[in-house]
Every structure is written in C-alpha cells, then in structure tokens.
C-alpha atoms as a PDB file:
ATOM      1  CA  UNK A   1       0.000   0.000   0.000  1.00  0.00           C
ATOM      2  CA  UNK A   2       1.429   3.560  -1.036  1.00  0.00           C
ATOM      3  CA  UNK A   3       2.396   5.812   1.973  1.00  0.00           C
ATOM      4  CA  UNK A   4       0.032   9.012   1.502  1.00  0.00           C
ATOM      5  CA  UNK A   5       1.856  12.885   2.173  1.00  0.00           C
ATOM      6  CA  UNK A   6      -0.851  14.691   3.241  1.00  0.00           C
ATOM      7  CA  UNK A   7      -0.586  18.166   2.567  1.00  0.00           C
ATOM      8  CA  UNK A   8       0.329  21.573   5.476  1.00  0.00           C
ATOM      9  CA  UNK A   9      -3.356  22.241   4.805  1.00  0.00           C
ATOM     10  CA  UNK A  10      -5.038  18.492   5.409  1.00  0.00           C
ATOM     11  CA  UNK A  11      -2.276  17.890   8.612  1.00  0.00           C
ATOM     12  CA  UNK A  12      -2.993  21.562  10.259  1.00  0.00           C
ATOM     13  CA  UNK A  13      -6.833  21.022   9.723  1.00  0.00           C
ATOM     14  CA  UNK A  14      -6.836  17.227  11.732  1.00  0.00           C
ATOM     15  CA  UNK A  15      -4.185  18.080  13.733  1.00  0.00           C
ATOM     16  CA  UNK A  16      -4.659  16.716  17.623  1.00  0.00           C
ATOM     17  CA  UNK A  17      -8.084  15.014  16.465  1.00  0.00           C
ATOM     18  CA  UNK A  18      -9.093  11.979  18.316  1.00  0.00           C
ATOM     19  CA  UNK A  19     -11.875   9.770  16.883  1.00  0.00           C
ATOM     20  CA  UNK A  20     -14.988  10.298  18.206  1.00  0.00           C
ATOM     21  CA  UNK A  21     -15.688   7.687  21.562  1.00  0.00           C
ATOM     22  CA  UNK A  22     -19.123   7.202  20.554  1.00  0.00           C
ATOM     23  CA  UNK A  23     -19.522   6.610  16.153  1.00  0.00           C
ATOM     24  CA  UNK A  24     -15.533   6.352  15.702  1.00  0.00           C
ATOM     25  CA  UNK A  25     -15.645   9.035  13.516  1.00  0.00           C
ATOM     26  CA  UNK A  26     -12.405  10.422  12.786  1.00  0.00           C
ATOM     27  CA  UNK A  27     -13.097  13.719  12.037  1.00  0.00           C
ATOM     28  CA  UNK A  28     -15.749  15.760  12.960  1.00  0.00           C
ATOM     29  CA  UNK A  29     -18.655  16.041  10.208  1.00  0.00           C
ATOM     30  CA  UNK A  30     -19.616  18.707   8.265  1.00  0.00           C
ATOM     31  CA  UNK A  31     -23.278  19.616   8.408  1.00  0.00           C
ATOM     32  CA  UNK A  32     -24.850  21.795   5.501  1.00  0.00           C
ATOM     33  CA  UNK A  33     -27.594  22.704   7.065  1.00  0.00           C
ATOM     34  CA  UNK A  34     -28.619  26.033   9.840  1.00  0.00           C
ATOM     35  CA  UNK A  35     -31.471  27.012  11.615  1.00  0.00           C
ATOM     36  CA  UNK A  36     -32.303  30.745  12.870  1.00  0.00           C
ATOM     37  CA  UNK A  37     -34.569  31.231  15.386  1.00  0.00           C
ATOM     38  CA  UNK A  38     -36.939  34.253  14.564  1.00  0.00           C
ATOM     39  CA  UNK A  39     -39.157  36.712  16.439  1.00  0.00           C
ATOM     40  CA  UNK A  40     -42.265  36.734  14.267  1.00  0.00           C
ATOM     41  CA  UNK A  41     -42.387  36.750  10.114  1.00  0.00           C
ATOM     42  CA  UNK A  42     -41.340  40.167   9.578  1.00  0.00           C
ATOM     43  CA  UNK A  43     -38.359  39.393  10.873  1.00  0.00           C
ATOM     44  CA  UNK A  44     -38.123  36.184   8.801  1.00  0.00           C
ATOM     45  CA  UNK A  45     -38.275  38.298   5.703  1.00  0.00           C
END
C-alpha cells in the first residue's frame, strides 16, 4: 500500500483530532444545514 503525504493544509486542519468515543468518527462532520430562530415573520423576511 502507497504511503500518503498529506498536505500543510489536510495535517494543520486534523491536527490533535481523536476519533470520536461514541460513532468512531475520525473527524468531525460537516453539516450543511442552519437554523435561525426568529421573532415573528417580519423578521423572517
């Protein structure tokens, strides 16, 4: 199997990273999605 050479960017980004006790994830996930919490529709809009 090839050795890989990660990159300054890739090692500085995971750097110190543990995997996750619970799912074993080994980094932590990126989620797409937001949610605002707003005081009535006008301020929705």
């Amino acid at each position: 199997m090839a050795k890989n050479y990660f990159q300054f960017d890739t090692l500085s980004l995971h750097a110190g990273q543990q995997p996750d006790p619970v799912t074993g994830a080994r980094a932590t996930p990126i989620y797409q999605t937001t949610s605002f919490v707003f005081r009535d529709s006008e301020h929705a809009a």
